[in-house]
C-alpha atoms as a PDB file:
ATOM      1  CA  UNK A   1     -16.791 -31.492  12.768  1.00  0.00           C
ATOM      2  CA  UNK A   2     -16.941 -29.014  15.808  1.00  0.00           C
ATOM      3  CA  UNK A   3     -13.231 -28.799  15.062  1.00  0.00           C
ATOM      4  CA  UNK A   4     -13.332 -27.911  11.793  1.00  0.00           C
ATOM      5  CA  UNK A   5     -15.835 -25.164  12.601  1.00  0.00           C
ATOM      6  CA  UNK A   6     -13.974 -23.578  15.476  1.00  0.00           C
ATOM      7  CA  UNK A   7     -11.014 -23.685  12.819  1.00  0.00           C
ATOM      8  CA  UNK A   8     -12.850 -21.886  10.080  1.00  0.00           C
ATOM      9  CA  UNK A   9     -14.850 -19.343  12.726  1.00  0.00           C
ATOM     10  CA  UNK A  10     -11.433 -18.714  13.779  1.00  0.00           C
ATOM     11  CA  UNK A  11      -9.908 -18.053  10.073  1.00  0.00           C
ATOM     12  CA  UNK A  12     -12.695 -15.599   9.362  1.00  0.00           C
ATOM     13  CA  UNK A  13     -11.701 -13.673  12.895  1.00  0.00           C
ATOM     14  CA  UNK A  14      -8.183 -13.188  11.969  1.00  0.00           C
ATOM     15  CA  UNK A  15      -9.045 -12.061   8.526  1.00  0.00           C
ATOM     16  CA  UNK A  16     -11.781  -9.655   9.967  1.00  0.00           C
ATOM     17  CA  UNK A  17      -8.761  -8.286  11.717  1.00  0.00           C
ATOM     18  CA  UNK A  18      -6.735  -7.839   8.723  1.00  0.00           C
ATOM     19  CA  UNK A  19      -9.661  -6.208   7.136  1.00  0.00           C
ATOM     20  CA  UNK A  20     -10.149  -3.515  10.083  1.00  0.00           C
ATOM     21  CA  UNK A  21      -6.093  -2.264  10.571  1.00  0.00           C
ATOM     22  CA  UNK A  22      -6.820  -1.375   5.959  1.00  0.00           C
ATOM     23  CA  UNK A  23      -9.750   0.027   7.375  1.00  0.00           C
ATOM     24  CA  UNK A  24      -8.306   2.006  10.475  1.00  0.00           C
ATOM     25  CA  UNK A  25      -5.577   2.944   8.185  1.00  0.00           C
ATOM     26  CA  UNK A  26      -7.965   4.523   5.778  1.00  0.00           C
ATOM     27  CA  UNK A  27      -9.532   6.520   8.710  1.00  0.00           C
ATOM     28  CA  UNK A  28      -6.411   7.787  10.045  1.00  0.00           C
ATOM     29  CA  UNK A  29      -5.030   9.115   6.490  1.00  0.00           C
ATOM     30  CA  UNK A  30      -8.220  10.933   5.959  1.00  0.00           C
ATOM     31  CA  UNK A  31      -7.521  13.077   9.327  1.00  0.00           C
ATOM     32  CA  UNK A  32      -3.991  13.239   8.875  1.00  0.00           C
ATOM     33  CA  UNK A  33      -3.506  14.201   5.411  1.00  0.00           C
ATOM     34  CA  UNK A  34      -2.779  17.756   4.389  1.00  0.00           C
ATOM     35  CA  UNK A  35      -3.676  17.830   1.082  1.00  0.00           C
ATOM     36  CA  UNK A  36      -7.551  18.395   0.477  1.00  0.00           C
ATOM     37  CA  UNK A  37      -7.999  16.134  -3.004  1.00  0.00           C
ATOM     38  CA  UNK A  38      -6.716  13.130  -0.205  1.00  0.00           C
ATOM     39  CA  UNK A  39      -8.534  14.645   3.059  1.00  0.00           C
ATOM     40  CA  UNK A  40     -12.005  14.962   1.528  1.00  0.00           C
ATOM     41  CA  UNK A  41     -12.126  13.236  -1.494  1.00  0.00           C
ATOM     42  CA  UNK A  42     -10.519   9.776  -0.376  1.00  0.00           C
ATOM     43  CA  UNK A  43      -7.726   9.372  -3.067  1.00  0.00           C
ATOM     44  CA  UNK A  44      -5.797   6.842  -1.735  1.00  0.00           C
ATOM     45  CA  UNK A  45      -5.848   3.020  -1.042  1.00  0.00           C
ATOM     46  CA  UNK A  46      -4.726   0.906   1.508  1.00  0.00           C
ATOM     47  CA  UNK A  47      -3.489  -2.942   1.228  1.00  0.00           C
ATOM     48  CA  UNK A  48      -2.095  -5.934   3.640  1.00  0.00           C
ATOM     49  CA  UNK A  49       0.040  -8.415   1.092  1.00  0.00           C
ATOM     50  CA  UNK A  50       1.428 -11.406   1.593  1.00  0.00           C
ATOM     51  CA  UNK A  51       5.700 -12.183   1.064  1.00  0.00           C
ATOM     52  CA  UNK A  52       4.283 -14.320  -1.963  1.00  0.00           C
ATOM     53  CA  UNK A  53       2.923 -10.570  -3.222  1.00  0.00           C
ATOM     54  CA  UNK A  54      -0.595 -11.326  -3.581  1.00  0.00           C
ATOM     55  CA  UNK A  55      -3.378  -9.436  -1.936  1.00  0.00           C
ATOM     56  CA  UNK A  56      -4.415 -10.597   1.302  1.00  0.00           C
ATOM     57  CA  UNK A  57      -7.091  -7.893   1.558  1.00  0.00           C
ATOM     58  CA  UNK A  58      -7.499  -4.252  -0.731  1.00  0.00           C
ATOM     59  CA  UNK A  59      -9.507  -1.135   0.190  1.00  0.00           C
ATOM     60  CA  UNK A  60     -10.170   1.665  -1.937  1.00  0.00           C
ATOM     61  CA  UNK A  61     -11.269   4.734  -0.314  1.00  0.00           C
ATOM     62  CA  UNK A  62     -11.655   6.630  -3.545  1.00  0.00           C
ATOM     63  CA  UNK A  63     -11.267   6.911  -7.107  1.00  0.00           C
ATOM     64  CA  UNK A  64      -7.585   4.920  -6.547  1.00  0.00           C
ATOM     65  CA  UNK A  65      -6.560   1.916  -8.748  1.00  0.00           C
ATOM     66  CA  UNK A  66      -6.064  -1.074  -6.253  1.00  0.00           C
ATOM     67  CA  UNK A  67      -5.071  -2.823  -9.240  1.00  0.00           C
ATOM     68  CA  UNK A  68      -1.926  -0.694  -9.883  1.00  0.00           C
ATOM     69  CA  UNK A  69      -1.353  -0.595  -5.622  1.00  0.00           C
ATOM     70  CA  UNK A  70      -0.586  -4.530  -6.190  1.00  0.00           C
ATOM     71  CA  UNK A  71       1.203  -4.036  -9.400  1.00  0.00           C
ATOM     72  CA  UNK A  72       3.585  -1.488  -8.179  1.00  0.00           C
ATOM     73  CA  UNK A  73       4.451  -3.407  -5.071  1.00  0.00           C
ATOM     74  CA  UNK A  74       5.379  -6.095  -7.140  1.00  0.00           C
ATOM     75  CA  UNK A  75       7.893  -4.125  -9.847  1.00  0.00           C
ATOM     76  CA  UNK A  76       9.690  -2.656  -6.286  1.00  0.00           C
ATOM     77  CA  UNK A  77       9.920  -5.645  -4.717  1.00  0.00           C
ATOM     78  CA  UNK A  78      11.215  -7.289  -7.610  1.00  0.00           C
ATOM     79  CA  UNK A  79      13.753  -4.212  -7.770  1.00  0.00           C
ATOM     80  CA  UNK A  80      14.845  -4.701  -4.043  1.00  0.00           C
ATOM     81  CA  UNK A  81      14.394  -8.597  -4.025  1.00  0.00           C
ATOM     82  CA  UNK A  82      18.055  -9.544  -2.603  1.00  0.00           C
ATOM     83  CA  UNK A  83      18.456  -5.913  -0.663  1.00  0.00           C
ATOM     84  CA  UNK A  84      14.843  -5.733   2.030  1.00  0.00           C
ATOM     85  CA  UNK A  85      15.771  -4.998   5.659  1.00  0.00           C
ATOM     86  CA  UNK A  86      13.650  -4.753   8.462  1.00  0.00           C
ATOM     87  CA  UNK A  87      12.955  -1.052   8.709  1.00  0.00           C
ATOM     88  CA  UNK A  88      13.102  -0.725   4.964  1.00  0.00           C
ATOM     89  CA  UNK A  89      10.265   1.776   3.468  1.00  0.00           C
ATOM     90  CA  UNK A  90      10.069   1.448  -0.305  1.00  0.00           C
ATOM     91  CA  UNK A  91       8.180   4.119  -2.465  1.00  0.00           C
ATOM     92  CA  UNK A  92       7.390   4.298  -6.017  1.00  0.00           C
ATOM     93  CA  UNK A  93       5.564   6.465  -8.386  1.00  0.00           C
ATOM     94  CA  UNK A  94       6.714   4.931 -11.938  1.00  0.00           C
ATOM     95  CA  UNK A  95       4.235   5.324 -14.229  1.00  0.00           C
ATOM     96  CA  UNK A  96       5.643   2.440 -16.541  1.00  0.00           C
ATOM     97  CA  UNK A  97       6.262  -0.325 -13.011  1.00  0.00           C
ATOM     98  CA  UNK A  98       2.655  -0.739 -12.228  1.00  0.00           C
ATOM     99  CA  UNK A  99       1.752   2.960 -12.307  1.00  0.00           C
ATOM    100  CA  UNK A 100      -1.295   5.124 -13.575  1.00  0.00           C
ATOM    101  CA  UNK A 101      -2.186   8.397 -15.284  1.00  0.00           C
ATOM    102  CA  UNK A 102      -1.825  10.653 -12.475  1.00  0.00           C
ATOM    103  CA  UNK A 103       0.265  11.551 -10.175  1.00  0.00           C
ATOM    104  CA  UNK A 104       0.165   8.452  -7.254  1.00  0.00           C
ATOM    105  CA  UNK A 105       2.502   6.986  -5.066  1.00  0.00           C
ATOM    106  CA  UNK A 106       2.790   3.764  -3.670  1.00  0.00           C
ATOM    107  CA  UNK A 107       4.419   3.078  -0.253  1.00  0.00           C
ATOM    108  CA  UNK A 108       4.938  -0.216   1.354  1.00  0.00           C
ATOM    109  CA  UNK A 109       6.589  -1.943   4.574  1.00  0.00           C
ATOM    110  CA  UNK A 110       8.149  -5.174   4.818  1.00  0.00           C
ATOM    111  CA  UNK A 111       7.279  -6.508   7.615  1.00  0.00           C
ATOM    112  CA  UNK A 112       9.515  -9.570   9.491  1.00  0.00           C
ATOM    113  CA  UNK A 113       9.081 -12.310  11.401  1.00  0.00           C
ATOM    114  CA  UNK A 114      11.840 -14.531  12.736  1.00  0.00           C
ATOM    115  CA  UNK A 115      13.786 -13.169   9.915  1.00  0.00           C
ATOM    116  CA  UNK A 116      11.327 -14.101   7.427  1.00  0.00           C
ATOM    117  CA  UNK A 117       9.269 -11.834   5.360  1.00  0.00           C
ATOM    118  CA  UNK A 118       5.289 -12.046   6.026  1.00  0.00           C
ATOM    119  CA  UNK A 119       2.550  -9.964   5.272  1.00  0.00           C
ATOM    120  CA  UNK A 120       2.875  -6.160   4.720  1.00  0.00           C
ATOM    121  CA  UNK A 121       0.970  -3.073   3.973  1.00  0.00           C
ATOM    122  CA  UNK A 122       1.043  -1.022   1.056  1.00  0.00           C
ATOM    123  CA  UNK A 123      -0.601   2.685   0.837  1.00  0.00           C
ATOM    124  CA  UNK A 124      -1.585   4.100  -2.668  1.00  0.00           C
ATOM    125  CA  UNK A 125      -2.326   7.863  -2.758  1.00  0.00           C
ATOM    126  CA  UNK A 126      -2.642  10.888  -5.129  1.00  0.00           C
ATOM    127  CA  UNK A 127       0.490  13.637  -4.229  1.00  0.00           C
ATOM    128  CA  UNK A 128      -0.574  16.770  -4.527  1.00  0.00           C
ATOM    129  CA  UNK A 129       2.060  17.934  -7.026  1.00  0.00           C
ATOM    130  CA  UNK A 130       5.009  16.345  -8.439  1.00  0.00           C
ATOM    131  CA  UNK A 131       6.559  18.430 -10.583  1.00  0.00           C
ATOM    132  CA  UNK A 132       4.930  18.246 -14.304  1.00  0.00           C
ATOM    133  CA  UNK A 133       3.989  21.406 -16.604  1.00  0.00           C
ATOM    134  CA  UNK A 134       0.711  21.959 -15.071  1.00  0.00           C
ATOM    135  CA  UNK A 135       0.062  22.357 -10.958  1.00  0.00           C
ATOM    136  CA  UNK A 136      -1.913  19.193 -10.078  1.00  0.00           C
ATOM    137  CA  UNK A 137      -0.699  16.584 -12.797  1.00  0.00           C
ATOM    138  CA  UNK A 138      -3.655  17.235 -15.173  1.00  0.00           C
ATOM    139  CA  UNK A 139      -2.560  18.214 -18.364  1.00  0.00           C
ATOM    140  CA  UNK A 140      -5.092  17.602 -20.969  1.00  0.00           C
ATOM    141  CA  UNK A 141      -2.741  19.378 -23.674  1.00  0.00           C
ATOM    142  CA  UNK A 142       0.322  16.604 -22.739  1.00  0.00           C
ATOM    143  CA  UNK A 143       1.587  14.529 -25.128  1.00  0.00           C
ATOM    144  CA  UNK A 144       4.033  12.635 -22.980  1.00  0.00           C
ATOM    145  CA  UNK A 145       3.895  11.746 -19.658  1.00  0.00           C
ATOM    146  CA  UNK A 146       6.924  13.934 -18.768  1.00  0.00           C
ATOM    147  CA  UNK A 147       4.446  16.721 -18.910  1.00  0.00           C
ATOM    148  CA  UNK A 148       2.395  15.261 -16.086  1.00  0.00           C
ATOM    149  CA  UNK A 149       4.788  14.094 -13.722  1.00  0.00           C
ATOM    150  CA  UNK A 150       8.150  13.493 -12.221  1.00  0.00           C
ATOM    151  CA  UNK A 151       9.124   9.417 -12.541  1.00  0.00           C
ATOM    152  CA  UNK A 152      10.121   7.887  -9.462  1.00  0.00           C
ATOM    153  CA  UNK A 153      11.686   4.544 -10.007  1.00  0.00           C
ATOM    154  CA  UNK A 154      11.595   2.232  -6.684  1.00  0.00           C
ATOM    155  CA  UNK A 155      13.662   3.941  -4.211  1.00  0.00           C
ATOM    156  CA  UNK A 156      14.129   3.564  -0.331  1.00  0.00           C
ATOM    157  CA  UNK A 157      12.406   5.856   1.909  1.00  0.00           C
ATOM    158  CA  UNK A 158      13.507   4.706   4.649  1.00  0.00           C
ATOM    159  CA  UNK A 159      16.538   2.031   5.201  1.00  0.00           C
ATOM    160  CA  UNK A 160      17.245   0.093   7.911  1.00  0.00           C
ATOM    161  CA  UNK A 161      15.193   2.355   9.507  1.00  0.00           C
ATOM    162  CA  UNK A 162      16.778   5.180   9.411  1.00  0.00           C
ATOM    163  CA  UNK A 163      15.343   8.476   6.983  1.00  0.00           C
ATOM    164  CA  UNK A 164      16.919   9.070   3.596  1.00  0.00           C
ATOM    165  CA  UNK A 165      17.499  12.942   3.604  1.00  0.00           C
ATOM    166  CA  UNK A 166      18.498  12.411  -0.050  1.00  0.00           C
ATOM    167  CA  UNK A 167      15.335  10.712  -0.854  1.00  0.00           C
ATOM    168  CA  UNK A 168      13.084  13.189   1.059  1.00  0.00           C
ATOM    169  CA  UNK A 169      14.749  16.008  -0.214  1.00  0.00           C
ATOM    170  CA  UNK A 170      14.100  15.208  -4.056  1.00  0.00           C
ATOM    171  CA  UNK A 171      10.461  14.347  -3.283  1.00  0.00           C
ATOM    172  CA  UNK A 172       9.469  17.012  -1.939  1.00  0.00           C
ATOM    173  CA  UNK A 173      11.865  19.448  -4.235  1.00  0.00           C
ATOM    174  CA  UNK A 174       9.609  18.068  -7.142  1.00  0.00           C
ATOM    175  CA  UNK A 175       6.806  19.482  -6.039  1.00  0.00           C
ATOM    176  CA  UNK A 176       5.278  22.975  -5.946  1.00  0.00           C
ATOM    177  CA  UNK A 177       4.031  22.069  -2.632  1.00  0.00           C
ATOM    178  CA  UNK A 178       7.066  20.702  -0.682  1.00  0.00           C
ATOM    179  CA  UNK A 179       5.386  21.382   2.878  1.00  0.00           C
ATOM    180  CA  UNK A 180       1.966  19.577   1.780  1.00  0.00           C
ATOM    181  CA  UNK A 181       3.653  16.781   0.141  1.00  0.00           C
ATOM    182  CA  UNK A 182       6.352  15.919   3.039  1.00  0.00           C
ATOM    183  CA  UNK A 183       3.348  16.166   5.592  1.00  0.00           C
ATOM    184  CA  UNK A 184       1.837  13.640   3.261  1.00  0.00           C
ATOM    185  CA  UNK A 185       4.426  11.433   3.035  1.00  0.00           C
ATOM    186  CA  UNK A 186       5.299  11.867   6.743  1.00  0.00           C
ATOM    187  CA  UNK A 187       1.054  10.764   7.279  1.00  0.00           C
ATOM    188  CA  UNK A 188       1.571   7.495   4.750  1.00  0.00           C
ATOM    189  CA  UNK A 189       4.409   6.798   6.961  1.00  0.00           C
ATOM    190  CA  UNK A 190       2.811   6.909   9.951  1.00  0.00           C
ATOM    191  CA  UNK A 191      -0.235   4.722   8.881  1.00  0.00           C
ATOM    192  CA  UNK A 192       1.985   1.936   7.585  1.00  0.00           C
ATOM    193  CA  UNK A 193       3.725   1.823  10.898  1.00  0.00           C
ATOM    194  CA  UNK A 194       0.671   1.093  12.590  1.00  0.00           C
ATOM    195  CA  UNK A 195      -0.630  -0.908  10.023  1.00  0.00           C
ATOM    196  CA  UNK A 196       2.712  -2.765  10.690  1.00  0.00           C
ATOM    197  CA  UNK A 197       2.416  -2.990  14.646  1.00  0.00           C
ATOM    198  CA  UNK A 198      -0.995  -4.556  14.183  1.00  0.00           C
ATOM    199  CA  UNK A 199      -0.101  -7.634  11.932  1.00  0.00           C
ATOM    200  CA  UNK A 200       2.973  -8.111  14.048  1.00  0.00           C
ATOM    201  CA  UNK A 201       0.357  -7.710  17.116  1.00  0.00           C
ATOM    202  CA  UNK A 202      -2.105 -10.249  15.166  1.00  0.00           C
ATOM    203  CA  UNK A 203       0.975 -12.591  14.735  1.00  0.00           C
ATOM    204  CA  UNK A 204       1.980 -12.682  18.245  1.00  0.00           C
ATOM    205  CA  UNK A 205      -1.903 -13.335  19.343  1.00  0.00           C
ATOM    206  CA  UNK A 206      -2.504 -15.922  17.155  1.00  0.00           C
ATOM    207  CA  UNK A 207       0.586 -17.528  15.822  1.00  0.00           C
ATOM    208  CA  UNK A 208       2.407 -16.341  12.419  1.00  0.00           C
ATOM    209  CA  UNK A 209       0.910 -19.692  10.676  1.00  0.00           C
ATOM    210  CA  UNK A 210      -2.609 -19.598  11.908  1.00  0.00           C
ATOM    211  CA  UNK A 211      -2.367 -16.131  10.382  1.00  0.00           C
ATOM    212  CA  UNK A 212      -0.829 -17.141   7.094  1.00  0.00           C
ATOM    213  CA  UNK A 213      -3.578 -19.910   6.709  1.00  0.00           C
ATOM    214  CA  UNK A 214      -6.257 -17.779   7.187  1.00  0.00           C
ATOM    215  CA  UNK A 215      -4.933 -15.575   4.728  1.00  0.00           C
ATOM    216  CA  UNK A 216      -4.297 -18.188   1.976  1.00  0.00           C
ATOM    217  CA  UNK A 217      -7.319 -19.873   3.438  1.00  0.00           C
ATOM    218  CA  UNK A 218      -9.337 -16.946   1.828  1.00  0.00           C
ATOM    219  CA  UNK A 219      -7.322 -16.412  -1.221  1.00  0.00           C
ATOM    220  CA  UNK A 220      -8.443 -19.686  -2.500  1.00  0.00           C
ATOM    221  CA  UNK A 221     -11.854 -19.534  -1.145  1.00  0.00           C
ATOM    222  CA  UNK A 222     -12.294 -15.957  -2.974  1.00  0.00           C
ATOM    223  CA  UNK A 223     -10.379 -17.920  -6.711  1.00  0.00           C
ATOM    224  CA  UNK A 224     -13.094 -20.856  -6.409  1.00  0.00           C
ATOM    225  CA  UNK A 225     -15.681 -17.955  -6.091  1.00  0.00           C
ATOM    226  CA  UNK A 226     -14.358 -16.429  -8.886  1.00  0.00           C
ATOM    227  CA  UNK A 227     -14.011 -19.075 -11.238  1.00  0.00           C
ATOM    228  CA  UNK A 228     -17.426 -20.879 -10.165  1.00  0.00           C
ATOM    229  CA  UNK A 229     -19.543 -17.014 -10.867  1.00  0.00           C
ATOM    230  CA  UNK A 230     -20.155 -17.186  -7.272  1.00  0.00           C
ATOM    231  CA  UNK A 231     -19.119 -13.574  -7.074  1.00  0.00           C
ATOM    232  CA  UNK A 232     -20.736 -10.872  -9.172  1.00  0.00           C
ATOM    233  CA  UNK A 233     -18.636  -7.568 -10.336  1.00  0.00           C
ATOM    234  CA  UNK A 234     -20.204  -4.844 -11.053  1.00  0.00           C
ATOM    235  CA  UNK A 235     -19.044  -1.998 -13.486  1.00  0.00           C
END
């Protein structure tokens, strides 16, 4: 029995982890963001998933859909399934592959272990200004999306790596802000890195399948919640 309760005191340590680096990530994209909407009004969202591509833990820092953060992970993955590197950085803003009204991205970062694929985090934020007829995305006069937004299909950021000029360069040319929404990117960047160093930090402290069991550990303790009306949502 003592057993058992180290075990589980130790489970809910690890995932308190997991739940500060979303946290510390959120903090750090507040100061380093240049765009204000993002700085001061928290439009983003931070994630850790698992290589199964279910939520290990969500934050929402503002009025951001974590439900379209997980969503959109999943369409790029599913785009990249046979073709994920270490050093990959994937980035999507599709608003028909688990996007919203709006003009979000979604970055993400595999992260490896011994080859394998483990947990990663995913950012969700609001760009500044991607193209569309009106500065800002909001277009109340739009009858098709076009007239929000550019659409961004799954597309490498990063590979192996290594910076996609090509990639960068149409990003931020489809925008009427190119400096505030490369800084931007450049800040998601950043925080996913770090976000990355600390599971791979967590790993190595712990062991990658202590980790993972804590993680599922949760995920099934959080379903039996759910399904028993254990946990109340409020609207």
């Amino acid at each position: 029995m003592a057993k058992a309760t180290a075990d589980r005191i130790e489970q809910q340590t690890i995932y308190g982890e997991i739940a500060a680096l979303n946290r510390h990530a959120g903090d750090r994209l507040r100061r380093a963001f240049r765009s204000s909407d993002k700085a001061e009004n928290r439009m983003f969202a931070a994630a850790v998933l698992t290589a199964r591509l279910e939520l290990a833990h969500q934050i929402r820092f503002g009025n951001a859909p974590l439900c379209a953060l997980r969503a959109s992970v999943r369409r790029a993955f599913g785009v990249f399934a046979r073709d994920i590197a270490e050093g990959d950085v994937i980035v999507t803003a599709d608003p028909y592959a688990g996007g919203t009204a709006g003009q979000a991205l979604t970055m993400a970062i595999p992260v490896f272990v011994n080859g394998q694929l483990t947990l990663f985090p995913a950012i969700r934020a609001q760009l500044a200004d991607s193209e569309g007829e009106l500065a800002g995305g909001f277009n109340p006069a739009a009858y098709e999306w076009w007239q929000e937004r550019v659409r961004m299909t799954p597309v490498k950021l990063f590979a192996g790596g290594k910076l996609q000029p090509n990639v960068f360069r149409f990003l931020t040319a489809s925008s009427r802000t190119p400096d505030w929404l490369g800084a931007d990117l450049e800040a998601m960047h950043s925080c996913c890195r770090e976000a990355q160093r600390s599971i791979l930090n967590l790993i190595r402290q712990y062991g990658q399948e202590k980790v993972l069991q804590a993680v599922d550990g949760m995920i099934r303790n959080t379903e039996q919640a759910c399904r028993s009306g254990d946990i109340k949502v409020k609207y």
